[in-house]
Structures are given as C-alpha cells and as structure tokens.
C-alpha atoms as a PDB file:
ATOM      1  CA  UNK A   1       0.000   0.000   0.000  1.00  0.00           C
ATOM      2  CA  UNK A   2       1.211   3.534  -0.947  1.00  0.00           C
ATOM      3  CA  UNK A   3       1.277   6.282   1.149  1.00  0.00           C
ATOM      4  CA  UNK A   4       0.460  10.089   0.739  1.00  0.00           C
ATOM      5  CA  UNK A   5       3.093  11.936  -1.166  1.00  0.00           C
ATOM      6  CA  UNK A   6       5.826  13.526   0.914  1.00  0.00           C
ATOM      7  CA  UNK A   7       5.315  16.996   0.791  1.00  0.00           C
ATOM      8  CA  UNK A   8       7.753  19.890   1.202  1.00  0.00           C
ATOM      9  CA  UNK A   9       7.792  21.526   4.642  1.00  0.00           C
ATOM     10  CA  UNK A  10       7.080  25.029   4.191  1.00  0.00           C
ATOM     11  CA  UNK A  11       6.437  28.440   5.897  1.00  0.00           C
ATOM     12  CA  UNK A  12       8.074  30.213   8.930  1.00  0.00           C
ATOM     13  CA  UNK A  13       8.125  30.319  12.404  1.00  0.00           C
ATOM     14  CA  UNK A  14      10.562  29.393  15.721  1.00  0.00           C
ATOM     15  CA  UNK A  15      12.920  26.567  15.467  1.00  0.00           C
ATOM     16  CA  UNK A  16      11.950  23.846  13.041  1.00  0.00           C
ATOM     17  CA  UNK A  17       8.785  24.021  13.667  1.00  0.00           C
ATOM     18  CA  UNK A  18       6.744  25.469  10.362  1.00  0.00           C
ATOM     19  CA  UNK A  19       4.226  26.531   9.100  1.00  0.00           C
ATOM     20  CA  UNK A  20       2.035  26.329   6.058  1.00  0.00           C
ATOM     21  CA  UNK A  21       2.225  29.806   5.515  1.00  0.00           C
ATOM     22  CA  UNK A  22       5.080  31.058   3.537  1.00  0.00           C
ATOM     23  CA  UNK A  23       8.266  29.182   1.572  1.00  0.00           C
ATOM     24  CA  UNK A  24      11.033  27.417   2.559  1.00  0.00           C
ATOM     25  CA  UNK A  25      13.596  27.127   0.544  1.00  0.00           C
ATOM     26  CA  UNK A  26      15.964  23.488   0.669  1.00  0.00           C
ATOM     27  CA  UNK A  27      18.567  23.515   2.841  1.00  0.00           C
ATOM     28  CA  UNK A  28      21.789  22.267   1.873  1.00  0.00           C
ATOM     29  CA  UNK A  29      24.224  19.365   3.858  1.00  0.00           C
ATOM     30  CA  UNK A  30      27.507  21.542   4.691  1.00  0.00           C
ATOM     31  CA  UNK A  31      30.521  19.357   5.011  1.00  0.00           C
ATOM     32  CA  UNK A  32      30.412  15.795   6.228  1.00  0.00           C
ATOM     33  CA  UNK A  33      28.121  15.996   9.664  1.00  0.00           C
ATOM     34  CA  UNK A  34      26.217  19.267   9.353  1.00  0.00           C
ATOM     35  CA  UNK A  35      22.865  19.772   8.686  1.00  0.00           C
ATOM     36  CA  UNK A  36      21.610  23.463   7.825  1.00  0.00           C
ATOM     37  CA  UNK A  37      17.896  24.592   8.724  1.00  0.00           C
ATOM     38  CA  UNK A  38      15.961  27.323   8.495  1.00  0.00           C
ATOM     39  CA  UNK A  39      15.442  29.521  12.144  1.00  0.00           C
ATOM     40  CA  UNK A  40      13.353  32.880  11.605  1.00  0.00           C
ATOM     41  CA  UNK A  41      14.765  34.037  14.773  1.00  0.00           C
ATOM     42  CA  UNK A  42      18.542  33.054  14.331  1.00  0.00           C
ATOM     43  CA  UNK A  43      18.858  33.253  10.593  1.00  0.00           C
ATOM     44  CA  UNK A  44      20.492  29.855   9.883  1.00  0.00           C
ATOM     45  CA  UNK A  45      21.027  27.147  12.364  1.00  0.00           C
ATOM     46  CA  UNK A  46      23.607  24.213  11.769  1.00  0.00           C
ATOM     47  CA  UNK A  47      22.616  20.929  13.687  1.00  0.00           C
ATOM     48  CA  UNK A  48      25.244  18.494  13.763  1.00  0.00           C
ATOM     49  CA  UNK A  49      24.910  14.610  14.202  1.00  0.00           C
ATOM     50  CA  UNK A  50      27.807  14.717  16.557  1.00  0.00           C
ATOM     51  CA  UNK A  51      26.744  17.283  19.123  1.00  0.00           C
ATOM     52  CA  UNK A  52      23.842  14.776  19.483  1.00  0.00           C
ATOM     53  CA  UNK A  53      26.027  11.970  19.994  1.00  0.00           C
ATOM     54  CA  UNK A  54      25.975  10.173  16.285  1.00  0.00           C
ATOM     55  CA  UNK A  55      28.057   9.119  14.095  1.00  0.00           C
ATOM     56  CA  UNK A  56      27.631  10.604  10.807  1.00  0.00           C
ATOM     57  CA  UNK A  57      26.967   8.936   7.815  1.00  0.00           C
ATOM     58  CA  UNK A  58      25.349   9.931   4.176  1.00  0.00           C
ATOM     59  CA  UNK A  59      22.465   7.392   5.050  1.00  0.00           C
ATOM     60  CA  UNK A  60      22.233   9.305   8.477  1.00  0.00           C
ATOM     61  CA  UNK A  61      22.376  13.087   6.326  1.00  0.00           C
ATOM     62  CA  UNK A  62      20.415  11.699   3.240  1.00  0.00           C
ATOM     63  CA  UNK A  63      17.412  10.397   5.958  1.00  0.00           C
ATOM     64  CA  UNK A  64      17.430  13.919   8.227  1.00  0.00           C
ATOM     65  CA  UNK A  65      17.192  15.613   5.018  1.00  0.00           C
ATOM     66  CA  UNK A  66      14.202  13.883   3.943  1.00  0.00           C
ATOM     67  CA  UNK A  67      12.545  14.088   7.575  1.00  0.00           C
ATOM     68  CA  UNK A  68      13.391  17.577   8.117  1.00  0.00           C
ATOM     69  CA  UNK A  69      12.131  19.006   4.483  1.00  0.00           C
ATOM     70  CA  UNK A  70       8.262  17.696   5.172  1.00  0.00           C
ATOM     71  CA  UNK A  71       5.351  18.948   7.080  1.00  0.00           C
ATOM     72  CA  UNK A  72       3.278  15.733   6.482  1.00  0.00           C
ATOM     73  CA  UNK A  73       5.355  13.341   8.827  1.00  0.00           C
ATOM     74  CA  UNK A  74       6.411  10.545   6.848  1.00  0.00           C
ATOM     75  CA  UNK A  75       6.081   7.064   7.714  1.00  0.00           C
ATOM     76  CA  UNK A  76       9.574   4.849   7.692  1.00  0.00           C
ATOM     77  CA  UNK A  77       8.546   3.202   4.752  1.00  0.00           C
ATOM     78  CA  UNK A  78       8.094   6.738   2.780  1.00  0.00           C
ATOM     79  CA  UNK A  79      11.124   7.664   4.090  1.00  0.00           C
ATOM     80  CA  UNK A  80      12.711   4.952   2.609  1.00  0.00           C
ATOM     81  CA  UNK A  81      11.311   5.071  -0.837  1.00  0.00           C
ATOM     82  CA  UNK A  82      12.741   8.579  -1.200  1.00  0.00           C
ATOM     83  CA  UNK A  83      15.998   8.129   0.373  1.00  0.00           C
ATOM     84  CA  UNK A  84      16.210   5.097  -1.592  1.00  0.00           C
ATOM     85  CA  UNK A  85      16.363   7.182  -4.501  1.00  0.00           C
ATOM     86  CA  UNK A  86      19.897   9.145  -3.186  1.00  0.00           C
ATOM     87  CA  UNK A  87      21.166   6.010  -2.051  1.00  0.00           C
ATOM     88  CA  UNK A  88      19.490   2.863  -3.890  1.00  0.00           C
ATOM     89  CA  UNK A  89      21.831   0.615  -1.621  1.00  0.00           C
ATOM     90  CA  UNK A  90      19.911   1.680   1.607  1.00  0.00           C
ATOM     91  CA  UNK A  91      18.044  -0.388   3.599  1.00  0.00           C
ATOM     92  CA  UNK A  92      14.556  -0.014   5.139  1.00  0.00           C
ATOM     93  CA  UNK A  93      16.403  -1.214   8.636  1.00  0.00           C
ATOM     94  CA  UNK A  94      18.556   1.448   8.069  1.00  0.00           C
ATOM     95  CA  UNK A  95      16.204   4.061   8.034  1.00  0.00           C
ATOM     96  CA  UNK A  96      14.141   2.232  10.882  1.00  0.00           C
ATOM     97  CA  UNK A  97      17.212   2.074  13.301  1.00  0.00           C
ATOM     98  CA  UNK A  98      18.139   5.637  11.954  1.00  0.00           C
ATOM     99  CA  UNK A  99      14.894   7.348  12.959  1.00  0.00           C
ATOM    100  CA  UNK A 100      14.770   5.451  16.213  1.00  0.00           C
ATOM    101  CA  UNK A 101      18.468   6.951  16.698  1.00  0.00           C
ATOM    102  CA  UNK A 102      17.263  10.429  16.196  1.00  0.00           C
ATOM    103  CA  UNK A 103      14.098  10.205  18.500  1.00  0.00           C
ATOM    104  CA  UNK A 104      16.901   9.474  21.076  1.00  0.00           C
ATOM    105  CA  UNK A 105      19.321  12.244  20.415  1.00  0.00           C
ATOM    106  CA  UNK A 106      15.591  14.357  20.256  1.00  0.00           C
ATOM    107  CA  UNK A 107      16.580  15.564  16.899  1.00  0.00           C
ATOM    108  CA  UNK A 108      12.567  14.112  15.821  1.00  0.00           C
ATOM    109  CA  UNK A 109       9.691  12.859  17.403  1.00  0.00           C
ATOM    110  CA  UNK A 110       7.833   9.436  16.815  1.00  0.00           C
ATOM    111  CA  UNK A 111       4.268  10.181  16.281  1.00  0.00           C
ATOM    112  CA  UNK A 112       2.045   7.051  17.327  1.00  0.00           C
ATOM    113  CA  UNK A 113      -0.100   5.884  14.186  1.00  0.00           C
ATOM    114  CA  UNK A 114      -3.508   4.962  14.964  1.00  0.00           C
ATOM    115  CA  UNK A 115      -4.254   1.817  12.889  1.00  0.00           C
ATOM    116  CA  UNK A 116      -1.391   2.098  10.759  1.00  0.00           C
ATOM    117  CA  UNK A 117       2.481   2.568  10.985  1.00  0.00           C
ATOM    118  CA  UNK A 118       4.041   5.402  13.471  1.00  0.00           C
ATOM    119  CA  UNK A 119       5.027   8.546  11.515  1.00  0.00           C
ATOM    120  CA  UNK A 120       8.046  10.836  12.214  1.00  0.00           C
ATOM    121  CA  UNK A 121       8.659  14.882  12.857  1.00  0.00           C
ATOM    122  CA  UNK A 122      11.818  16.617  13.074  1.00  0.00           C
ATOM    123  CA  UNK A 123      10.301  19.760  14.937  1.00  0.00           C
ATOM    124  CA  UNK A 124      10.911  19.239  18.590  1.00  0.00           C
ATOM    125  CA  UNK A 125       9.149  21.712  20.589  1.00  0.00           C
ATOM    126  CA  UNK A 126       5.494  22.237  21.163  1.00  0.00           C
ATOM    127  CA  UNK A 127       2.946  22.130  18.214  1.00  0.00           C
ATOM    128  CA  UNK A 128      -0.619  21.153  16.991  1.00  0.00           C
ATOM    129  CA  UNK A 129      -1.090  18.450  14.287  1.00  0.00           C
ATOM    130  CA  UNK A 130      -3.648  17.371  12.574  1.00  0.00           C
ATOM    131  CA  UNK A 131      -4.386  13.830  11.313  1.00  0.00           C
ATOM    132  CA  UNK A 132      -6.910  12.766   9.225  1.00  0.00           C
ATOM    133  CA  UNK A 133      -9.253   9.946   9.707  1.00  0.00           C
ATOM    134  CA  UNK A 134      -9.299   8.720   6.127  1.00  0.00           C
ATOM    135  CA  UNK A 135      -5.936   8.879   5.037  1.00  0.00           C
ATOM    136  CA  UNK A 136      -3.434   8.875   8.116  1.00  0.00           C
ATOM    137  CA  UNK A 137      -2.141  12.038   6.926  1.00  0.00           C
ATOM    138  CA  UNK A 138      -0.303  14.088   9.840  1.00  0.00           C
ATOM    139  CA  UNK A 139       0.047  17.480   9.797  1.00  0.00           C
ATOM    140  CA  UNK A 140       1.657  20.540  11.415  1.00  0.00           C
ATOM    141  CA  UNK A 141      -1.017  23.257  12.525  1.00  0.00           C
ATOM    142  CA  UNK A 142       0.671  26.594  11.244  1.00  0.00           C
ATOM    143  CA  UNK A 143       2.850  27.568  13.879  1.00  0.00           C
ATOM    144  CA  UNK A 144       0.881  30.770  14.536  1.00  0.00           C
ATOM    145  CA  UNK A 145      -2.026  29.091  15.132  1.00  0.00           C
ATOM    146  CA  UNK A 146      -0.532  26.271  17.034  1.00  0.00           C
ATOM    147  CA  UNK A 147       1.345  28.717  19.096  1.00  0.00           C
ATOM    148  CA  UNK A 148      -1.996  30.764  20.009  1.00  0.00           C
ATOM    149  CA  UNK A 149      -3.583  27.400  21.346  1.00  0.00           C
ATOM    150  CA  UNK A 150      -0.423  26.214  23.502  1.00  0.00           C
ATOM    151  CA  UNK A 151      -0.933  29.425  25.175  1.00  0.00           C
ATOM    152  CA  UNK A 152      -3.517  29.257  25.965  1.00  0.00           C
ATOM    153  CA  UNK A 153      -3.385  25.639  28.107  1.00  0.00           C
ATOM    154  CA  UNK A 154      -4.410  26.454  31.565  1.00  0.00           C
ATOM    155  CA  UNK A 155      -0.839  26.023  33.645  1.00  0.00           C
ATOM    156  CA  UNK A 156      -2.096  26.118  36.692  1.00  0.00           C
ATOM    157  CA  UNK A 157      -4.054  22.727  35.595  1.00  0.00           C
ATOM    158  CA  UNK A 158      -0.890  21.367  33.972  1.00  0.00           C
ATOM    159  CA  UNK A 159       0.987  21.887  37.507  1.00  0.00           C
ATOM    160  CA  UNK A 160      -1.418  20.131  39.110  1.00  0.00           C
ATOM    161  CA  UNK A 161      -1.204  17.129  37.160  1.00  0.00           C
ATOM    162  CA  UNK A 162       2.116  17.023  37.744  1.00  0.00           C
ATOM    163  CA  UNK A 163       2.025  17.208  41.094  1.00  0.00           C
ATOM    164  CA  UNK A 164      -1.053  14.768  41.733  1.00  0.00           C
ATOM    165  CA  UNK A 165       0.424  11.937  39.221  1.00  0.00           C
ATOM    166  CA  UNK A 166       3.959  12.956  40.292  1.00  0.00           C
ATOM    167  CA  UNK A 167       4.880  13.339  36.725  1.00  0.00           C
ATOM    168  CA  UNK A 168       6.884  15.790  35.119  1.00  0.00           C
ATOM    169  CA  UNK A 169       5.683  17.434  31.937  1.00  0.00           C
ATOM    170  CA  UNK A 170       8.546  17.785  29.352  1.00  0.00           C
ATOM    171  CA  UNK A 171       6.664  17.877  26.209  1.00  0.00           C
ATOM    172  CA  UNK A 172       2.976  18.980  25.095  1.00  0.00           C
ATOM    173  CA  UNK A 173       1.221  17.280  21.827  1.00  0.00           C
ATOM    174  CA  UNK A 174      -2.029  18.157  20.884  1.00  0.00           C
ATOM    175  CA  UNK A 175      -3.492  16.184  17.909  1.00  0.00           C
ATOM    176  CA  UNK A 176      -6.406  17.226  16.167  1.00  0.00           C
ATOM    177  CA  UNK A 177      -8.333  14.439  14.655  1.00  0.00           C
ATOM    178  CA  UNK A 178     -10.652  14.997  11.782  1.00  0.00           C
ATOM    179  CA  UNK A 179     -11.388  15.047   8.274  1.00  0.00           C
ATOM    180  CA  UNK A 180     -10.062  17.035   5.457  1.00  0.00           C
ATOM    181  CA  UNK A 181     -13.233  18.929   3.576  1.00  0.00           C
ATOM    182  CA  UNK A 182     -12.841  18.417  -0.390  1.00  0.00           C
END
C-alpha cells in the first residue's frame, strides 16, 4: 500500500517548527556531519549529528534531510522510498534504526499511528497536528495558530497534574483528529 506523497515543509516560524504559511527554501548538507535549517529568529542554524552523539553517515544526512524538508510526517517506509532514490543501496532497517536513533538524540519525534504505521517529525518543541481519519495524513497546525492554542493551556491545571500523578511534563502534543473537507 502507498502512502500520501511527501510533501515539502514550508512556511516560517521558531525553530523547526513550520508553518504552512510562507516558503522554505531546501537547505543544503555543509561538510560531512552538518545539517543546515531554516530559524526565523537566528537566521540559519547548523545541527550536527555529533553534538547529538551520532556518528555521521550519508544514510544518516540523506534520511534527516528527507525528515526535516516535510510537514506531512512521513512514515519509515516513505522515508525509505525517497531516500532510496539518493542512495538505492539503503536499507529499510537502516532508516528504521536511523529514525529510532534520532528520536533518542531528540533531533525528531515518533508520532504514534492509529491503525497504521508510526510517523516521524523533526520539529521538537510544542505544536498542533492534525491527522486525518481517512488517510493517516499528519500534519503541522501553522505555527501561529498552534502557538496561540499552547498558550492558551491552563498552567495552573498542567501543575497540578504534575504534582497529583507525580509526573513531570517535558513535552505537550495536541493532535487534532478529523477530516479534510474536499
């Protein structure tokens, strides 16, 4: 079964986190273990595979490239297919163990799939998706609009929870479940 295109990641906003709502252009690899992304705030940010404790590789560059340029949050397997088109010698265990590797050095995030395969983000922080009951598709809210809602979470109540379960909140994700119109 085929998947939903992989589309480009565009817009603007903090971090990695964008938008829908204006370009981005593609990003280039610079030198052997750096990966350049687009920050409104900073200008240009460089992540690099060994601050986060891995060892680079092209399979490791070509796969970050392919997670980091798309606002629909691939699945492994679509992953694959298009990094299997840089490198045709890569294998889907590759790009499994890879992804797994970056959820650990918090360079993505695993998104659970509900009734089909998890799919993968490389924005970090706090955001809204959206994920759509016919298709699986998985989203980023605009960050504007996403942004607007996280403030909007009553702290006080999030406090509580932590101190009634005795768990500490690191990391917020709202998904909005739904269907597409058209």
């Amino acid at each position: 079964m085929t998947g939903p295109a992989i589309e480009p990641r565009l817009g603007k906003g903090s971090g990695r986190g964008m938008g829908a709502d204006s370009p981005r252009t593609e990003q280039p690899i610079r030198g052997n273990c750096e990966h350049k992304m687009h920050s409104t705030n900073t200008g240009q940010k460089t992540i690099e595979l060994a601050d986060h404790g891995l060892r680079c590789t092209r399979q490791r560059r070509a796969i970050y490239e392919v997670l980091s340029a798309t606002t629909t949050h691939p699945t492994v397997d679509q992953i694959f297919r298009q990094v299997r088109r840089q490198i045709p010698g890569v294998s889907l265990a590759t790009v499994y163990n890879t992804l797994e590797a970056f959820c650990q050095a918090r360079l993505a995030v695993k998104l659970p799939g509900h009734d089909g395969p998890a799919h993968y983000d490389a924005t970090t922080h706090n955001h809204l998706h959206t994920r759509s009951k016919n298709t699986g598709v998985v989203r980023d809210v605009p960050e504007q609009l996403s942004q607007q809602v996280l403030d909007e979470l009553p702290h006080d109540v999030l406090k509580i929870i932590e101190s009634r379960l005795g768990f500490k909140i690191r990391h917020v994700q709202i998904e909005l479940v739904g269907d597409y119109e058209g």
